[in-house]
Protein backbone atom coordinates (compact mmCIF):
# COMPACT_ATOMS: atom_id res chain seq x y z
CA UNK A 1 68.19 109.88 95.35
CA UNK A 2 66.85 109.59 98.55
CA UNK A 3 68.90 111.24 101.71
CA UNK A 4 68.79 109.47 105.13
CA UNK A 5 68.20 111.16 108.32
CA UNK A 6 71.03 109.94 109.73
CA UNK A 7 73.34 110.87 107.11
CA UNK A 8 71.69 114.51 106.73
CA UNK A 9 72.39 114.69 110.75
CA UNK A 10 76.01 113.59 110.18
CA UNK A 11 76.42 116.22 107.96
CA UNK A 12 74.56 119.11 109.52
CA UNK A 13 77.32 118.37 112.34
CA UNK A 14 79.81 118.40 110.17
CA UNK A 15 79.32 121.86 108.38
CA UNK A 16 77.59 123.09 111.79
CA UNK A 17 81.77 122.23 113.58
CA UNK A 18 83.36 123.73 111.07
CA UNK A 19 81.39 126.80 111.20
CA UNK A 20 81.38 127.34 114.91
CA UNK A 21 85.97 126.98 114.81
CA UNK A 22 85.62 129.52 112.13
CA UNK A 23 83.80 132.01 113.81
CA UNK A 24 85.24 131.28 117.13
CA UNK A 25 88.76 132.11 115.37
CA UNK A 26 87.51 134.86 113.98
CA UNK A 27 90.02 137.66 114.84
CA UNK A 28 87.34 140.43 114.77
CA UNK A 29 85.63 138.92 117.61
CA UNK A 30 86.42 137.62 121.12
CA UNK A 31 83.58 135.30 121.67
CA UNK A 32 84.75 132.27 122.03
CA UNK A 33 81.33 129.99 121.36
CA UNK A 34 79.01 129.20 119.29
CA UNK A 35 75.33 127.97 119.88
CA UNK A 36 73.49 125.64 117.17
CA UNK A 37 70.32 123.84 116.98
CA UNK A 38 70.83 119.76 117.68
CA UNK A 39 69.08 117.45 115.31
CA UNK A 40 67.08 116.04 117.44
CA UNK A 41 63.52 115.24 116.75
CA UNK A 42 60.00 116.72 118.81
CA UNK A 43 59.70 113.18 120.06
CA UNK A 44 63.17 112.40 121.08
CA UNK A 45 63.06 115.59 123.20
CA UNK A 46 59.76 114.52 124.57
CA UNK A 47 61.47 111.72 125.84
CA UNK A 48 64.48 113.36 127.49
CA UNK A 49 62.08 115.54 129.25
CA UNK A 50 60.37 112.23 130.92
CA UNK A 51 63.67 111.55 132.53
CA UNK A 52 63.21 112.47 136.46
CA UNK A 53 65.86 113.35 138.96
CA UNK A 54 64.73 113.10 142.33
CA UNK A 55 67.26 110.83 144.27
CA UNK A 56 67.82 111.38 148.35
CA UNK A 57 67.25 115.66 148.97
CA UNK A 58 69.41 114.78 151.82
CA UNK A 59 72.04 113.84 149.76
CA UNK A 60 75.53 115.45 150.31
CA UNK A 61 75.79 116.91 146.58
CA UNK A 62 72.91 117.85 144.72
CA UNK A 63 73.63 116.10 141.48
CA UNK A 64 74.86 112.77 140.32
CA UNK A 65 77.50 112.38 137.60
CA UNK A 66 79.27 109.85 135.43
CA UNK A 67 82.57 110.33 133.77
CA UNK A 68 83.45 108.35 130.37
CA UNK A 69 87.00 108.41 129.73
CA UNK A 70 87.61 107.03 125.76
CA UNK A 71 86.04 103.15 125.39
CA UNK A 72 83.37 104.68 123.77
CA UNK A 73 81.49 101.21 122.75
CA UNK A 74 80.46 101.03 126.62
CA UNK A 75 78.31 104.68 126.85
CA UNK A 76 75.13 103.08 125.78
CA UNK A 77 75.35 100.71 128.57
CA UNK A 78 77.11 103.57 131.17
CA UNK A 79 74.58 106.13 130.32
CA UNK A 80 71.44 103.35 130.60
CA UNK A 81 72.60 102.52 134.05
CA UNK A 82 73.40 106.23 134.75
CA UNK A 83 69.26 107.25 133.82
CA UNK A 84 68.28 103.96 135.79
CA UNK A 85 70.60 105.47 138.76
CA UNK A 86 68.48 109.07 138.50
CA UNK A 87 65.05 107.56 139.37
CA UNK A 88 63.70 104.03 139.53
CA UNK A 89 61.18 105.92 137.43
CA UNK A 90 63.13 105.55 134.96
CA UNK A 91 63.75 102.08 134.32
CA UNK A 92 60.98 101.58 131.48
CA UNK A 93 62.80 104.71 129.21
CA UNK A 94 66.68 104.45 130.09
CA UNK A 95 67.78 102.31 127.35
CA UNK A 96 65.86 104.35 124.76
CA UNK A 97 67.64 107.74 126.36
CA UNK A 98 71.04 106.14 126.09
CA UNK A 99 70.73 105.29 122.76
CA UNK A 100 69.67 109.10 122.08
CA UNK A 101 72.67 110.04 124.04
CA UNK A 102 75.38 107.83 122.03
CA UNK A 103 73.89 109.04 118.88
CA UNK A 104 74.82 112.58 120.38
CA UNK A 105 78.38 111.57 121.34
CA UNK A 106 78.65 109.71 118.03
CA UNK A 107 77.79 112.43 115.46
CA UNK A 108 80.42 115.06 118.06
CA UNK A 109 83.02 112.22 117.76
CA UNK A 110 82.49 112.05 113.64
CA UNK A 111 82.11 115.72 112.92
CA UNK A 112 85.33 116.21 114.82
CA UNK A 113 87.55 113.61 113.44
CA UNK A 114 88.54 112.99 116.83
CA UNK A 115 89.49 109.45 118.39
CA UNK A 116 88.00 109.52 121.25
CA UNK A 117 86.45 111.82 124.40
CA UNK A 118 85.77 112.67 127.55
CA UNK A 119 82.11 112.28 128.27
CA UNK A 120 80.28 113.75 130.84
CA UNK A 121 76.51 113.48 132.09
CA UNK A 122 75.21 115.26 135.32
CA UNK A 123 71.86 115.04 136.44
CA UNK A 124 70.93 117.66 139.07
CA UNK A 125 67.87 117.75 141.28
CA UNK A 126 66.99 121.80 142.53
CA UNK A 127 69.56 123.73 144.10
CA UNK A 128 70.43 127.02 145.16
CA UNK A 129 74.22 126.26 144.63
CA UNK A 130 74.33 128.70 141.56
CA UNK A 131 72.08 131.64 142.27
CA UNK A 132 75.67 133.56 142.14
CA UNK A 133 77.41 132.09 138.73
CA UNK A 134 80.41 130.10 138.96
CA UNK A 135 82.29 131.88 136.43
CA UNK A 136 85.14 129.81 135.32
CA UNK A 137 86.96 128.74 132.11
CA UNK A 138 87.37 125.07 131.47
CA UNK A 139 91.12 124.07 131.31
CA UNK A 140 91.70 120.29 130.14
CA UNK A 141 92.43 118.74 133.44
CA UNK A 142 95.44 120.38 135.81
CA UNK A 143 98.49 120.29 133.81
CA UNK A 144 97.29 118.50 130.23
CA UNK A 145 99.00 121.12 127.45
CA UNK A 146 96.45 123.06 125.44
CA UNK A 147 97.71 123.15 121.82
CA UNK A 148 97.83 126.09 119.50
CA UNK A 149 95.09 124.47 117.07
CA UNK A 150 92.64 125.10 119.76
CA UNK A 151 90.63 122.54 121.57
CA UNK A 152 86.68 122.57 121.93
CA UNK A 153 84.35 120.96 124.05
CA UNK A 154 80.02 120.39 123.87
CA UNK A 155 77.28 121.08 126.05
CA UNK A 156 74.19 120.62 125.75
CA UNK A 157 71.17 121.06 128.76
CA UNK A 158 69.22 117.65 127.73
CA UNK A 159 66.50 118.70 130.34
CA UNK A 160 66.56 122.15 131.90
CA UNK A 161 67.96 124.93 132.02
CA UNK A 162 71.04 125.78 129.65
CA UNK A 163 74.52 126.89 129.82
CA UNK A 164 75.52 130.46 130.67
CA UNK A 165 78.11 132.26 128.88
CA UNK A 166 79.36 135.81 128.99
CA UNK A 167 81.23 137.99 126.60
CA UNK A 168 83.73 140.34 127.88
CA UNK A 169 85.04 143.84 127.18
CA UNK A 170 88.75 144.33 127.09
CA UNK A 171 88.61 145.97 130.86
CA UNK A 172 86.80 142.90 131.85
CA UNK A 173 89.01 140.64 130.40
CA UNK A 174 92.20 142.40 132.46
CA UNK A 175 90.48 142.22 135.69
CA UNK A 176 89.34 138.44 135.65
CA UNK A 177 92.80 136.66 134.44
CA UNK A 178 94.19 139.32 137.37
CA UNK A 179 91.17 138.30 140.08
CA UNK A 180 91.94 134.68 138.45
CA UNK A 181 95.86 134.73 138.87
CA UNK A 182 95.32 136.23 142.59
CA UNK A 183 92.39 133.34 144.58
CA UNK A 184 93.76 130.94 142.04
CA UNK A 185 94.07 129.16 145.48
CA UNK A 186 90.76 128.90 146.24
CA UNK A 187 90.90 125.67 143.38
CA UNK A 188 93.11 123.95 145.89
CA UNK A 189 91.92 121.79 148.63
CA UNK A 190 93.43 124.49 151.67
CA UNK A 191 90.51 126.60 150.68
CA UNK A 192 86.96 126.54 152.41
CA UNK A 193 83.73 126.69 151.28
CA UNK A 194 83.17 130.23 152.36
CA UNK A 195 86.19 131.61 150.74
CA UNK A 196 85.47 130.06 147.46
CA UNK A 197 81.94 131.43 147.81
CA UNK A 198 83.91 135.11 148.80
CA UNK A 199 85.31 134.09 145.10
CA UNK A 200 82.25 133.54 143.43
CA UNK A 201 80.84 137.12 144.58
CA UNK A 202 83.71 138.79 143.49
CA UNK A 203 84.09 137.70 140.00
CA UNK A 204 80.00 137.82 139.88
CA UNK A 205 80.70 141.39 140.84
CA UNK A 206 83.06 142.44 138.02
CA UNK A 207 81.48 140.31 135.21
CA UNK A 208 77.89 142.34 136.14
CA UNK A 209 74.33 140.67 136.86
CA UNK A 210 73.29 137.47 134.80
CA UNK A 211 70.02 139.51 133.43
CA UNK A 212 72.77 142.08 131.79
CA UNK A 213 73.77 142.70 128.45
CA UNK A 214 77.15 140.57 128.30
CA UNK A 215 75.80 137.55 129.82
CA UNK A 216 74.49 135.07 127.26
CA UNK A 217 72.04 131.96 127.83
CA UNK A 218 72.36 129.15 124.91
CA UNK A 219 69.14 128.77 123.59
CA UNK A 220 67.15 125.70 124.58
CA UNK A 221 67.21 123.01 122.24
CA UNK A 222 70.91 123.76 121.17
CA UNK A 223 73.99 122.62 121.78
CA UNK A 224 77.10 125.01 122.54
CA UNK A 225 80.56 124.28 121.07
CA UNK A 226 83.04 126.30 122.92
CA UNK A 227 87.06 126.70 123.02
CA UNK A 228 88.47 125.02 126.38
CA UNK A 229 91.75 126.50 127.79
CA UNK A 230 93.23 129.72 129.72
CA UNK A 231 91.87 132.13 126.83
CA UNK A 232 88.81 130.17 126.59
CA UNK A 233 85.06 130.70 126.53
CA UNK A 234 83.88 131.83 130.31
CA UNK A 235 81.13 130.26 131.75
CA UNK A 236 78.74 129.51 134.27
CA UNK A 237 75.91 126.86 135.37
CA UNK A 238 72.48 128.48 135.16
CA UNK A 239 70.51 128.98 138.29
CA UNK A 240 69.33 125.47 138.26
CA UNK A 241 65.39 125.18 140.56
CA UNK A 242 63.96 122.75 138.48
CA UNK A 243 65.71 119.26 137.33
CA UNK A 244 68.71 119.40 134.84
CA UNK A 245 70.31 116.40 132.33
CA UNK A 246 73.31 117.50 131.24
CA UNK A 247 75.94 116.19 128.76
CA UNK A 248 79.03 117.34 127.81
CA UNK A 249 81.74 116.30 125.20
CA UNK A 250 85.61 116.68 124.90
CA UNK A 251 86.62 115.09 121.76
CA UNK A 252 90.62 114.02 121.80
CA UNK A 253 93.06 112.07 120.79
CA UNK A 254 93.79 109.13 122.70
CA UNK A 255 96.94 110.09 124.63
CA UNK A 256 95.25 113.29 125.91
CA UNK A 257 91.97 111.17 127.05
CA UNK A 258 94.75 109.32 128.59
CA UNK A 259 96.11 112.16 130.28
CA UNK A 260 93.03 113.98 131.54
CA UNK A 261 91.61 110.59 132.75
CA UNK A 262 94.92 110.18 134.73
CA UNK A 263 94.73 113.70 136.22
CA UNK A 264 91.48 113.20 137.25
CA UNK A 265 91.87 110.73 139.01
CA UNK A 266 94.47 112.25 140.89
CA UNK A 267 92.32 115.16 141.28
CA UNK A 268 89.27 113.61 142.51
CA UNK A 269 91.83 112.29 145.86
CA UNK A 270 91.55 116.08 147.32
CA UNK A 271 88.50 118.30 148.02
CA UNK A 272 89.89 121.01 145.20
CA UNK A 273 87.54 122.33 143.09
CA UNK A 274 87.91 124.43 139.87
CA UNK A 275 86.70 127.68 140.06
């Protein structure tokens, strides 16, 4: 019998989800991610890599983004016209990349059993914004609950470089939910851009220097799987001096879409910023 490609990819997800919850439950470990190879072909990552990111270096933030709240049947189109929006250079190669990137978002959304997500793309143009890390854990949007079960989210560095992510010893762990709990302030809009840098430096400080030994790059080519919440995986953008496409997937039910798309929005009113 002969096996499509698609189906083996819908599968490889499949075991490759289940895998990453088990060992990111496992109670003899406190890493709370998992890297894995996506099934994506030589060609198709030829063509992500063609994607350019050079829109006005004068502009006020040095990355563009798009945010996909559930209706999932319109991310072809919303990630076509995001790719068109990086470059006009990309007008001849944006539909093909969006239909690379809904594949993505489709095999996350079927591997999950979820309804529905939260999808993210960022293209960034070279910065220095992230020479020192932005250490942070990813909490579903201001006050949404996080359930006992767990919830996960997906990255993957389409173009670029990848995803950061440290493991901690159990001194660490003490002193960054205390440095956390203390300048958890500096998320709010009454804080300036030089004490949330102060913030940045300190927690750089106790986590130790990206090139050490606890501080773990996911491999290029992969995509990282990752538990969200206040004991979730900690994290950082990489030092980004070249240009980045990245995506990212948080696959829900529909009432907490719901909710995180309404806190957003109410969140994207102020100048706060999570740290």
């Amino acid at each position: 019998m002969k096996i499509s490609y698609k189906r083996v990819c819908k599968y490889f997800w499949f075991i490759m989800v289940k895998h990453s919850v088990f060992a990111i439950n496992n109670p003899n470990t406190d890493q709370k991610f998992e890297f894995f190879n996506l099934t994506l072909t030589e060609e198709e990552w030829k063509l992500f890599e063609k994607v350019k990111i050079e829109f006005d270096p004068n502009a006020e933030k040095p990355y563009r983004e798009k945010h996909m709240f559930g209706q999932l049947e319109r991310v072809e189109d919303e990630a076509a016209a995001f790719v068109k929006n990086l470059s006009d250079q990309n007008n001849d190669i944006a539909e093909s990349v969006a239909k690379l990137i809904t594949k993505l978002v489709n095999e996350i959304l079927a591997a999950t059993g979820k309804e529905t997500a939260w999808v993210v793309l960022r293209g960034w143009t070279p910065t220095d914004m992230f020479d020192i890390p932005r250490w942070h854990r990813d909490v579903p949007m201001l006050d949404v609950p996080v359930g006992q079960e767990g919830h996960y989210k997906f990255t993957m560095a389409l173009k670029g470089p990848t995803t950061m992510f440290v493991r901690l010893a159990d001194d660490q762990q003490d002193l960054y939910v205390e440095l956390a709990r203390e300048l958890s302030w500096i998320m709010t809009a009454y804080a300036t851009e030089e004490e949330r840098l102060e913030h940045r430096k300190h927690l750089a400080k106790i986590l130790g220097p990206v090139e050490g030994p606890n501080v773990i790059q996911a491999p290029h080519g992969s995509a990282t799987m990752f538990e969200v919440g206040f004991n979730g995986a900690i994290h950082s953008e990489p030092p980004i001096h070249e240009e980045r496409l990245f995506l990212s997937v948080f696959a829900e039910s529909k009432e907490e879409i719901e909710k995180i798309a309404t806190a957003f929005g109410e969140f994207k009113k102020t100048d706060a910023q999570f740290f």
